[in-house]
N, C-alpha and C. Protein backbone atom coordinates (compact mmCIF):
# COMPACT_ATOMS: atom_id res chain seq x y z
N UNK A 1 -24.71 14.73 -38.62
CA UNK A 1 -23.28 14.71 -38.67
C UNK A 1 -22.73 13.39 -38.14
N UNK A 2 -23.02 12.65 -37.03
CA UNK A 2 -23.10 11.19 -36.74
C UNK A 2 -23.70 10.45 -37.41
N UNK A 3 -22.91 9.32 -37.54
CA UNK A 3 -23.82 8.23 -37.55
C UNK A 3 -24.62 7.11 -36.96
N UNK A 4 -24.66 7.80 -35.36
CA UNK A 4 -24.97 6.80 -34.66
C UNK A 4 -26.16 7.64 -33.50
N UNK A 5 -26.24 8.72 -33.86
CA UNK A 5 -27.12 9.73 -33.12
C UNK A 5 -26.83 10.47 -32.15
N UNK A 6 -25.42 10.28 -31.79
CA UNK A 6 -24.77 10.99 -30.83
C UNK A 6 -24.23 11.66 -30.75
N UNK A 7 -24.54 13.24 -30.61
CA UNK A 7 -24.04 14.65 -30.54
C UNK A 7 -22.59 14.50 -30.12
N UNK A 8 -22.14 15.96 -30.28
CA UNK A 8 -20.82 16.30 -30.16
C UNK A 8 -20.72 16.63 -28.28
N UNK A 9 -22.19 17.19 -27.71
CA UNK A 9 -22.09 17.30 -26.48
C UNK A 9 -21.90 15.67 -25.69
N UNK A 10 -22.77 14.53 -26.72
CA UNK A 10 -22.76 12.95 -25.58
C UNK A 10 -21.26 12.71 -25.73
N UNK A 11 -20.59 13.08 -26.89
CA UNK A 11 -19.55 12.33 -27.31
C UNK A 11 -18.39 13.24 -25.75
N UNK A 12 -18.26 14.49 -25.97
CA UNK A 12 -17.58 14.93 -24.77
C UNK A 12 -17.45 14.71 -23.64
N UNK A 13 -18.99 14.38 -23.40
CA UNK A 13 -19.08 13.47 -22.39
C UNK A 13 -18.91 12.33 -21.68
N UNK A 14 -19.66 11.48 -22.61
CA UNK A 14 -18.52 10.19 -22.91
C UNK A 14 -16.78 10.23 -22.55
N UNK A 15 -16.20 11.21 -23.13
CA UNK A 15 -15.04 11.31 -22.91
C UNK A 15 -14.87 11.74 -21.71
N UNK A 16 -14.95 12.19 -21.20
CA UNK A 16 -14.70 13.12 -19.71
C UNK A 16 -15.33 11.75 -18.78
N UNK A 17 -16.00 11.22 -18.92
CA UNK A 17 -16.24 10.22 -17.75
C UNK A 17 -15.54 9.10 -18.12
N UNK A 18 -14.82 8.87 -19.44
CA UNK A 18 -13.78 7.85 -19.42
C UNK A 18 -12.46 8.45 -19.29
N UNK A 19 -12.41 9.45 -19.17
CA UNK A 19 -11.27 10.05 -18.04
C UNK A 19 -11.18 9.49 -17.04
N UNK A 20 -12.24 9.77 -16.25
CA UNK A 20 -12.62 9.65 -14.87
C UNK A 20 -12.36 8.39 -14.45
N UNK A 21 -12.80 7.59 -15.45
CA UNK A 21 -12.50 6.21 -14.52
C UNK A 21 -11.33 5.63 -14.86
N UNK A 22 -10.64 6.10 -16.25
CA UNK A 22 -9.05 5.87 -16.01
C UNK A 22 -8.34 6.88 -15.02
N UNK A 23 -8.25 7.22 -14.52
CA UNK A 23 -7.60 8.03 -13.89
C UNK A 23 -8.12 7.44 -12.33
N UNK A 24 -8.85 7.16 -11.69
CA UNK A 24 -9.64 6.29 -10.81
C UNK A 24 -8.80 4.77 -10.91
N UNK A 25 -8.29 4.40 -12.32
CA UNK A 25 -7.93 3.09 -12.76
C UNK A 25 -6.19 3.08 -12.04
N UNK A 26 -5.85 4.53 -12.67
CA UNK A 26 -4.79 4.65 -12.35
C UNK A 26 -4.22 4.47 -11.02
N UNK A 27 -5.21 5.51 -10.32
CA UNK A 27 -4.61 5.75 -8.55
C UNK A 27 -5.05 4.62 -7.77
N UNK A 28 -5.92 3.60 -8.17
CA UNK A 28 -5.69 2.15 -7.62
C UNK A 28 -4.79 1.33 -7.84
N UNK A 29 -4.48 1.38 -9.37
CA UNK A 29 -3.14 0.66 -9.48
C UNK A 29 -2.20 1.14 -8.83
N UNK A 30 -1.77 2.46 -8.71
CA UNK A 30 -0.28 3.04 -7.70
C UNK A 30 -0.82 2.43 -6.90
N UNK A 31 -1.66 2.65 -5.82
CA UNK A 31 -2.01 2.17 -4.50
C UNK A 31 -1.47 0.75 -4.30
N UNK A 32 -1.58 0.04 -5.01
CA UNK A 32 -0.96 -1.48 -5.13
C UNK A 32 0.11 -1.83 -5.31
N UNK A 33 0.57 -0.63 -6.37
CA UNK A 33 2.18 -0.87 -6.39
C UNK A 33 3.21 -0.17 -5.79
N UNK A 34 2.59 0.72 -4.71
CA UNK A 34 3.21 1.48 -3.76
C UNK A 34 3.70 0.64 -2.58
N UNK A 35 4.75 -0.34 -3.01
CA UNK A 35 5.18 -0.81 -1.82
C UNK A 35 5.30 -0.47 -0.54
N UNK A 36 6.50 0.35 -0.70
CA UNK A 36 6.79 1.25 0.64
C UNK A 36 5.72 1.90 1.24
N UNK A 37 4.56 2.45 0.99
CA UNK A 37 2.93 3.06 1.56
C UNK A 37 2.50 1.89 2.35
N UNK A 38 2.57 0.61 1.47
CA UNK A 38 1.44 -0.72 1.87
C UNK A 38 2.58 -1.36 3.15
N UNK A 39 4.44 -1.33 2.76
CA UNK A 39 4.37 -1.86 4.12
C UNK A 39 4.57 -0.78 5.55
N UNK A 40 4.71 0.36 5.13
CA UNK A 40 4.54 0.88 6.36
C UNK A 40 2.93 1.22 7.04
N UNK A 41 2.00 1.05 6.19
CA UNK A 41 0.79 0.67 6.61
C UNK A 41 0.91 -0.53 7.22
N UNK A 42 1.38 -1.36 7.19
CA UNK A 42 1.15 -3.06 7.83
C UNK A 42 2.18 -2.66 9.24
N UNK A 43 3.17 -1.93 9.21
CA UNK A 43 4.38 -1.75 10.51
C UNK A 43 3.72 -0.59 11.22
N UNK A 44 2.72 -0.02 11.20
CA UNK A 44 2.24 0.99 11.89
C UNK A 44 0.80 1.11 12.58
N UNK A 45 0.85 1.81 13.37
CA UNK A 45 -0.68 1.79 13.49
C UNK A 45 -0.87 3.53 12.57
N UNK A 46 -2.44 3.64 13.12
CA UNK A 46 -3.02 4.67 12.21
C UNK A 46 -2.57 5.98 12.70
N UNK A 47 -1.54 6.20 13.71
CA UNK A 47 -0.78 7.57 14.32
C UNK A 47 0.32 7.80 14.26
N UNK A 48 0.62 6.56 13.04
CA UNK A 48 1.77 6.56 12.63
C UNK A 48 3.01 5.84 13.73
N UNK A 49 2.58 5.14 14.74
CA UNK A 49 3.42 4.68 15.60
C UNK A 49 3.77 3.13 15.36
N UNK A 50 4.55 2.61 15.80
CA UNK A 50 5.37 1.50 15.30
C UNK A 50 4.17 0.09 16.21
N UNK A 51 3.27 -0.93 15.62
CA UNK A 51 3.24 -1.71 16.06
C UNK A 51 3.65 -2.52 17.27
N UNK A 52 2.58 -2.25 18.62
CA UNK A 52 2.99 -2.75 19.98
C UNK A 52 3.30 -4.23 19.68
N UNK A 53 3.07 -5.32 18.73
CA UNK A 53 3.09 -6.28 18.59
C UNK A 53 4.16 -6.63 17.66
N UNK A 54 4.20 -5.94 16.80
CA UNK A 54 5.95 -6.12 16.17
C UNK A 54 6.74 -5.72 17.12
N UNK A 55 6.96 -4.79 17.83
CA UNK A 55 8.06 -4.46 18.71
C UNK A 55 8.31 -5.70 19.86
N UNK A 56 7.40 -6.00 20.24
CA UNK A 56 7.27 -7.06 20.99
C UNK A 56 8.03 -8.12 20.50
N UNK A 57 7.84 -8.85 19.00
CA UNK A 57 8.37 -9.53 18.32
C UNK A 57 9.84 -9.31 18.19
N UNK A 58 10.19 -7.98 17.95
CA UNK A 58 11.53 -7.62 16.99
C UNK A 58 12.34 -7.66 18.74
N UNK A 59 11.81 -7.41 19.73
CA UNK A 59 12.44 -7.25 21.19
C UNK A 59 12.62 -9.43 21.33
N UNK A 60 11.95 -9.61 21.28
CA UNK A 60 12.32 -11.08 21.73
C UNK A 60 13.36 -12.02 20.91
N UNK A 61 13.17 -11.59 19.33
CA UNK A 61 14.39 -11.95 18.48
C UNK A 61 15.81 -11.29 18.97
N UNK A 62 15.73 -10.17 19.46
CA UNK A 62 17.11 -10.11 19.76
C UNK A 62 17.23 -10.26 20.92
N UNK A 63 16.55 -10.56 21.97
CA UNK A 63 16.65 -11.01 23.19
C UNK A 63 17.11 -13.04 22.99
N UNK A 64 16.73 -13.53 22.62
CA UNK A 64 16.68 -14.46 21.26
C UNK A 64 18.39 -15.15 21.09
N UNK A 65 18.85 -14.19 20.18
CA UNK A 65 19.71 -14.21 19.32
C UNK A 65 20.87 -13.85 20.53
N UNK A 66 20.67 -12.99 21.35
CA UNK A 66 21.92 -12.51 22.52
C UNK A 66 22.14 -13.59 23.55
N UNK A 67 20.69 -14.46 23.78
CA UNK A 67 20.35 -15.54 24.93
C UNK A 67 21.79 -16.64 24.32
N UNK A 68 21.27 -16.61 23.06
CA UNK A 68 22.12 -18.14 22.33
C UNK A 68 23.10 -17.60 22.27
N UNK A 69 23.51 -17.03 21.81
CA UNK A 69 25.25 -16.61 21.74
C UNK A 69 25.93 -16.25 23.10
N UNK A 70 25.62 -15.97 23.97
CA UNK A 70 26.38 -16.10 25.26
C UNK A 70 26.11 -17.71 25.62
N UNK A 71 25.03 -18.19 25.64
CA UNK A 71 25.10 -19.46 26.37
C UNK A 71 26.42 -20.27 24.66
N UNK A 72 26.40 -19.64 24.03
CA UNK A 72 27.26 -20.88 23.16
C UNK A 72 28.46 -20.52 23.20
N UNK A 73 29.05 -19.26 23.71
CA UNK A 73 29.94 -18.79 24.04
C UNK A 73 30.67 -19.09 25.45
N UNK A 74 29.81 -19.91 26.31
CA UNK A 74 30.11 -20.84 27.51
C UNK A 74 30.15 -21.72 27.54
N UNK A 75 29.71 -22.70 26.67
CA UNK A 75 29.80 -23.99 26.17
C UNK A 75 30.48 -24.39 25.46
């Protein structure tokens, strides 16, 4: 019934494992284009808590930003 020697069971098969790896194809691509996932992965640690080292950062910018504007507000 083929012409290439390959049953109706390889051919299903075939299919079902190129499922598999589109679908594998797929949920890597979301993963990449899931912005919002990738940056609150980068702003968090793994318990879901906010970066001791960004806070640190985001505390000195506005410590920062309040320093200069009173001293330019006296000057």
């Amino acid at each position: 019934m083929s012409t290439n020697g390959t049953g109706p069971d390889q051919l299903e098969a075939d299919i079902e494992r190129q499922r598999e790896e589109l679908a594998a194809t797929i949920d890597q691509l979301h993963a990449k284009l899931d912005v919002k996932a990738r940056v609150k992965d980068g702003v968090t640690t793994a318990d879901g808590k906010p970066r001791p080292d960004l806070v640190a950062a985001a505390v000195a910018v506005v410590a920062l930003t309040v320093g200069l504007l009173v001293w330019r507000r006296r000057h």
